[in-house]
Protein backbone atom coordinates (compact mmCIF):
# COMPACT_ATOMS: atom_id res chain seq x y z
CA UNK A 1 43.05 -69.83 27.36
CA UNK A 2 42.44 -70.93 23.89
CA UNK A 3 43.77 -69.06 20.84
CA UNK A 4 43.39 -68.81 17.42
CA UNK A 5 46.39 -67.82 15.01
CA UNK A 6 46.00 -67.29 11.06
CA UNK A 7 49.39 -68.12 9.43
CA UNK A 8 50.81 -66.40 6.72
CA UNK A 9 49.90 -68.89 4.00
CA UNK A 10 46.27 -68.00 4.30
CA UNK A 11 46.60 -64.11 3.62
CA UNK A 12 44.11 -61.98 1.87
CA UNK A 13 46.25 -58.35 1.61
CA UNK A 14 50.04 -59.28 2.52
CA UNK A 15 49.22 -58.04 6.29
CA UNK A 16 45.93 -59.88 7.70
CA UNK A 17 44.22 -62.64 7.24
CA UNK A 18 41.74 -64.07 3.88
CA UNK A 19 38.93 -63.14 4.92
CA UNK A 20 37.04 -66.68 4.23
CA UNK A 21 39.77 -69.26 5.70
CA UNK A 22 39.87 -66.71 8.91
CA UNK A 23 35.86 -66.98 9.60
CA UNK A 24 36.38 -70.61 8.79
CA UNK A 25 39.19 -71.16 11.32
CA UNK A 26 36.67 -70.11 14.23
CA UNK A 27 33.34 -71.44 13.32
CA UNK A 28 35.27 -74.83 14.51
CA UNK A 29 34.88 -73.21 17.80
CA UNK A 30 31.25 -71.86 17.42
CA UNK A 31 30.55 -75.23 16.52
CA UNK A 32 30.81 -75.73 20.32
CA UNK A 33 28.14 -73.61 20.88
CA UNK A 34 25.68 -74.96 18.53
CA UNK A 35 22.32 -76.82 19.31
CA UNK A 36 23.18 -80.29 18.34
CA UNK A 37 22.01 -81.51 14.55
CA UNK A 38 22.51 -85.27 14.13
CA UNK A 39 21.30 -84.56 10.76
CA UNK A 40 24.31 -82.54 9.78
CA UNK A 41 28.22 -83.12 10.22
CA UNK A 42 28.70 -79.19 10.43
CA UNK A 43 26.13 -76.28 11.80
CA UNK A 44 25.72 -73.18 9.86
CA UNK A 45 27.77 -70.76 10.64
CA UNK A 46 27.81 -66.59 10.62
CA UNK A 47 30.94 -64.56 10.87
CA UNK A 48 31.81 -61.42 11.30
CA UNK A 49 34.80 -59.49 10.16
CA UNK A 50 35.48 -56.37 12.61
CA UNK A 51 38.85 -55.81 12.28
CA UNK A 52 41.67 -57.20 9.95
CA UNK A 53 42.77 -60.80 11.29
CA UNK A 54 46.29 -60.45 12.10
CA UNK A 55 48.91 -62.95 10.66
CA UNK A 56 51.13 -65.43 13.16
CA UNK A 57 49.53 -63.79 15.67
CA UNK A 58 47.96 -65.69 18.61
CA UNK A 59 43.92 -64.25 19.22
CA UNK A 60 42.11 -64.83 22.31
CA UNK A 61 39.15 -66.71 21.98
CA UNK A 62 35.93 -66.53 24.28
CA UNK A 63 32.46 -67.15 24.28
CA UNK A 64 30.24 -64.21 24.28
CA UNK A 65 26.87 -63.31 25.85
CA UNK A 66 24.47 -64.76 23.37
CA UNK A 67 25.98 -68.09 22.65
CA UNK A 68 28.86 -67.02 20.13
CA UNK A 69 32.57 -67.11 20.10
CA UNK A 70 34.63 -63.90 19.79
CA UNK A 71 38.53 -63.65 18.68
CA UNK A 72 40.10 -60.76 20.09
CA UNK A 73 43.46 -59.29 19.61
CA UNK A 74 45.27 -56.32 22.01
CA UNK A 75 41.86 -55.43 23.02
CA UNK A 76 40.07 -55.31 19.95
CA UNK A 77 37.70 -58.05 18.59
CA UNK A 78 38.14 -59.22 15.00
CA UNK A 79 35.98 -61.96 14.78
CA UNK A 80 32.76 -62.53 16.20
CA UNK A 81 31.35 -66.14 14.96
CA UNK A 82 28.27 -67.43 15.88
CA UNK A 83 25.71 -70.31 14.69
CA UNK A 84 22.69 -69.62 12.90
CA UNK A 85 19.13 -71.19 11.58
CA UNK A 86 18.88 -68.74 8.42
CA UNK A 87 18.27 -70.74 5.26
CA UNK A 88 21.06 -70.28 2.77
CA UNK A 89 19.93 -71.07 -0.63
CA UNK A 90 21.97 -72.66 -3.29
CA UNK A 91 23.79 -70.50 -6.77
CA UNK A 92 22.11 -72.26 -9.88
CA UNK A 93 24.69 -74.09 -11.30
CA UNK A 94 26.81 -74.07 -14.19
CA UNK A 95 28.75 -76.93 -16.42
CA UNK A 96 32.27 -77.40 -15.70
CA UNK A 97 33.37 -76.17 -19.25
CA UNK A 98 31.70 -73.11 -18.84
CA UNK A 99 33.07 -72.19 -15.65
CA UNK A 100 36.90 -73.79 -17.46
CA UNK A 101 36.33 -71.00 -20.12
CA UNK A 102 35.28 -68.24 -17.76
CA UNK A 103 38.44 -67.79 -16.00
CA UNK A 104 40.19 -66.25 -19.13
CA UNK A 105 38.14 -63.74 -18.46
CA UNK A 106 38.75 -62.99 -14.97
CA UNK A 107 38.93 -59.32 -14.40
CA UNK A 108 41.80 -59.91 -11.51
CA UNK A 109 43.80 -60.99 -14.31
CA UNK A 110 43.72 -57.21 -15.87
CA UNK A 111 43.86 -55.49 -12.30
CA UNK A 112 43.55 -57.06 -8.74
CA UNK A 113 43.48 -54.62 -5.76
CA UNK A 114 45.29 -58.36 -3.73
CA UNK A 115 47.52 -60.38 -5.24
CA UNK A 116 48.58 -62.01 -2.89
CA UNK A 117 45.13 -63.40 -1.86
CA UNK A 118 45.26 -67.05 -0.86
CA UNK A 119 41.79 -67.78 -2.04
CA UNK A 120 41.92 -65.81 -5.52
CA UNK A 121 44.97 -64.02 -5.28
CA UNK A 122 46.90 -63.91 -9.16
CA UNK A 123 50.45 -63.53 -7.50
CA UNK A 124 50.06 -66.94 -5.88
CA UNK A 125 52.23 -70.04 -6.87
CA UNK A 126 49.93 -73.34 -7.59
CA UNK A 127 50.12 -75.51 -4.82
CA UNK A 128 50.27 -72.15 -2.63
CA UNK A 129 47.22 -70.36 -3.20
CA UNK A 130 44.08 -71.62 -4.43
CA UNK A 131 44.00 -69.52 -7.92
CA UNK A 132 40.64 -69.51 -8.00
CA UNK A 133 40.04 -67.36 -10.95
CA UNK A 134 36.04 -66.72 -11.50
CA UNK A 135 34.64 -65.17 -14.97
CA UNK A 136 31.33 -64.26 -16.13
CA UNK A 137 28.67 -66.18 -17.08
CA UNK A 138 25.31 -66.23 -17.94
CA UNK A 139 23.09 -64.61 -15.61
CA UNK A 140 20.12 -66.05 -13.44
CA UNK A 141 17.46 -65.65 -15.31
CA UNK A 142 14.17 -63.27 -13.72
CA UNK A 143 11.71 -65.68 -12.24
CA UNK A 144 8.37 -63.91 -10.63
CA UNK A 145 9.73 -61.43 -8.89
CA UNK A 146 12.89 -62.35 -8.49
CA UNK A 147 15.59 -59.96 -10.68
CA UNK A 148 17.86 -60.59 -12.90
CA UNK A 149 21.26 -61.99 -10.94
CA UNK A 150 25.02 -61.28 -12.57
CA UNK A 151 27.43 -64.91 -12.19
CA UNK A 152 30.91 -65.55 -12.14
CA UNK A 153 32.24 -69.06 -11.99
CA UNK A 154 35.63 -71.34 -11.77
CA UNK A 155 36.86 -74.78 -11.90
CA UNK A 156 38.95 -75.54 -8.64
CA UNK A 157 41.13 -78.76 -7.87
CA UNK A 158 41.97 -78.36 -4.08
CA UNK A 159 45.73 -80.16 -4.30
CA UNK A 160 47.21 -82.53 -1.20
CA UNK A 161 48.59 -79.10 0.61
CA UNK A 162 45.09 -78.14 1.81
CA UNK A 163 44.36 -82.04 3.00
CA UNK A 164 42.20 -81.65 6.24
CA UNK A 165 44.77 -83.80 8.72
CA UNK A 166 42.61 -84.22 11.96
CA UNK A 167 39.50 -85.95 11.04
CA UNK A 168 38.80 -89.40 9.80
CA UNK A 169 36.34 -89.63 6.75
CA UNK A 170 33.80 -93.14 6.83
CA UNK A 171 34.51 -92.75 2.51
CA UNK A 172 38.92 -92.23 3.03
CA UNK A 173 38.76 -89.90 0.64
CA UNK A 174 41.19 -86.95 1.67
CA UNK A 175 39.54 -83.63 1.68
CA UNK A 176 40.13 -80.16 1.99
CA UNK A 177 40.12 -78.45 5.48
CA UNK A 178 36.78 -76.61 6.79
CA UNK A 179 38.84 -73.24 6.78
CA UNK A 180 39.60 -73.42 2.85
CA UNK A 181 36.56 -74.67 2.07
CA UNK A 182 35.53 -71.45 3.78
CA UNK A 183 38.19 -70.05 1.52
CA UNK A 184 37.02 -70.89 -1.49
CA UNK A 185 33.58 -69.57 -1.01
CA UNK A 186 34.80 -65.98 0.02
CA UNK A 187 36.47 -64.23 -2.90
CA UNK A 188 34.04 -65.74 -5.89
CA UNK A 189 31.21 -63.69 -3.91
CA UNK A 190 33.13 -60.23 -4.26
CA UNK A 191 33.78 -60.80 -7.79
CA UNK A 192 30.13 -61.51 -8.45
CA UNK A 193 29.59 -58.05 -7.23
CA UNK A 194 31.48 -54.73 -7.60
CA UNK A 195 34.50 -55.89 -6.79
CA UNK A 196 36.15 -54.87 -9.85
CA UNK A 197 35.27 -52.04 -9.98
CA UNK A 198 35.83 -50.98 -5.79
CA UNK A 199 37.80 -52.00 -3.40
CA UNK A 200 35.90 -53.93 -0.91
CA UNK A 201 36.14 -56.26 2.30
CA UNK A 202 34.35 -59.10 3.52
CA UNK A 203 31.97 -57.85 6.51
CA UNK A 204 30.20 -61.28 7.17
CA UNK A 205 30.05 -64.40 6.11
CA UNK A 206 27.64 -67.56 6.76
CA UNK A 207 28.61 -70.76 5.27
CA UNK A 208 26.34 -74.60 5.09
CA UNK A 209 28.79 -77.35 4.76
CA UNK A 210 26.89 -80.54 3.13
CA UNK A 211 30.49 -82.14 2.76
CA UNK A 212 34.24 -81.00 2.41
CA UNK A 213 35.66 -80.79 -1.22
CA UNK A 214 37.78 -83.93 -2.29
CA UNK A 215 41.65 -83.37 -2.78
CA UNK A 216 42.42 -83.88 -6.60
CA UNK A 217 38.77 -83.74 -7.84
CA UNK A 218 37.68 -80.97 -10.31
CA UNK A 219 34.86 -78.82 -8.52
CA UNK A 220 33.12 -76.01 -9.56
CA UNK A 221 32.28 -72.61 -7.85
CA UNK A 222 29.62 -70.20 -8.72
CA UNK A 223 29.52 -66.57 -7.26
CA UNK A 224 26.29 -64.77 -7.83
CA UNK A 225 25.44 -60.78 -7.64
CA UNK A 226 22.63 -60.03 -4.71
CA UNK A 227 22.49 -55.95 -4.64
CA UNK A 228 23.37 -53.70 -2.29
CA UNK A 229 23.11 -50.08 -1.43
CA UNK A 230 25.76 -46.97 -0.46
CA UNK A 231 28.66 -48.73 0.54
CA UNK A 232 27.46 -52.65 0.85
CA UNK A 233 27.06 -55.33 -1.35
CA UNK A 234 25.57 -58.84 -1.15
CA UNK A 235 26.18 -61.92 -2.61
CA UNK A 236 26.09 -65.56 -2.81
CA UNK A 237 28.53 -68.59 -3.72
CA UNK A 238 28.31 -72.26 -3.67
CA UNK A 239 30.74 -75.59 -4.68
CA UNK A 240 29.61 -78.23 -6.68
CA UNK A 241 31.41 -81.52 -6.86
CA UNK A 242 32.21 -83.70 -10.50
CA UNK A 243 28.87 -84.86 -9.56
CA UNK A 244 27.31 -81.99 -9.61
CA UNK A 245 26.33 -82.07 -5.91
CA UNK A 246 26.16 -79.47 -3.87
CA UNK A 247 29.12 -79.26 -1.52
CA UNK A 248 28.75 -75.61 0.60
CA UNK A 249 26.61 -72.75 -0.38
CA UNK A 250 27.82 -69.04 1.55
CA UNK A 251 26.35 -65.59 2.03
CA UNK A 252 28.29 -62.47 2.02
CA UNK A 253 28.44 -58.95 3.14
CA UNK A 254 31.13 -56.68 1.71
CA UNK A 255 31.90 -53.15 2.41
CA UNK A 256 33.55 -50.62 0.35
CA UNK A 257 36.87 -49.26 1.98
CA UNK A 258 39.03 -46.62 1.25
CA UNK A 259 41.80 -47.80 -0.90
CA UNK A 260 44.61 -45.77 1.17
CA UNK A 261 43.95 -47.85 4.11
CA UNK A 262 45.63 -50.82 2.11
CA UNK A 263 48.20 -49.16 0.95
């Protein structure tokens, strides 16, 4: 039987799993599943967050009824991933030295409900976690009827620890592994919406890969605002390279938790 194990590295609170590399770590195994693309390297990918991922800890992995792939631990399933045709449109950029001078004003630098967060964690080393560190910026402006949309953004390096190390790339350039990448996407979207100001969880996640970040080259990550109502909240995210490509664009779903269950 397969199985699917989050290490400690790649926390979000100090007991489970980020959120973001988890769902990353098993759409490699909805992949599987996938109509084949030859257009695209990666399919899109949807995740679902049902319980916390434990840490160390092997998970059972299986393929569901409709085509999917479920990790399950002591009877309970925690991940349910599955591949998906919905469109995932891009953040509207922003220049790098915007997004540089945002992160001074990142609110998890005042109060952050986890630390010791891999992806944007403040109580991570460099070369540990990813300190990605989003701040306002200015928002998307209202076009038709399309709102108003709040923005956060960062500058992000990924560094040689997060080197993908089992596939070969036609351009040699070392890159970061589809589970950071994943990673990197997550947190930005929470801070783009009420994050600061209530503690919430990522529900679901669906992430298009047009490449894998390069290890040692600046990128930059924009989280955008998307609504919600009672206790969810939407948002978006998506990597640029220093060319200002696109490299993944996500979707989230987060849901407001009680604080005392993190305690």
């Amino acid at each position: 039987m397969t199985h699917l194990i989050i290490p400690s590295r790649f926390c979000g609170p100090p007991s489970s799993g980020n959120g973001g590399y988890s769902a990353g770590a098993i759409s490699a195994y909805a992949g599987d599943e996938c109509p084949e693309d030859h257009a695209r390297a990666w399919p899109t990918v949807s995740v679902s967050l049902l319980a916390p991922p434990p840490l160390d800890t092997p998970m059972s992995l299986a393929p569901d009824a409709e085509g999917g792939v479920l990790a399950t631990y002591d009877g309970t399933t925690v991940l349910a991933a599955r591949c998906t045709h919905d469109e995932i449109p891009d953040v509207p950029p922003v220049d790098p030295d915007e997004a540089r001078a945002a992160m001074a004003s990142y609110a998890g630098l005042t109060s952050h409900p986890f630390p010791t967060c891999f992806s944007c964690g403040t109580g991570r080393r460099p070369g540990d976690g990813l300190r990605i560190f989003p701040g306002r910026v200015a928002d998307t402006p209202a076009l038709d009827d399309t709102p108003v949309r709040p923005r956060v953004a960062a500058a992000w390096t990924p560094d040689s620890s997060v080197t993908e190390d089992y596939h070969t790339y036609v351009d040699v350039q070392p890159r970061a592994s589809v589970p950071v990448t994943w990673a990197a996407l997550d947190c930005i979207g929470g801070w783009a919406g009420d994050l600061g100001a209530r503690l919430m969880v990522l529900a679901r996640i669906a992430v298009r890969l047009d490449a894998l970040p390069a290890i040692g080259e600046e990128h930059v990550l924009v989280g955008m605002g998307r609504g919600g109502e009672g206790r969810k909240t939407r948002t978006s995210s998506t990597m640029y390279d220093a060319d200002g490509r696109v490299v993944a664009s996500a979707e989230h779903l987060w849901i407001a938790v009680d604080p005392a269950a993190f305690a």
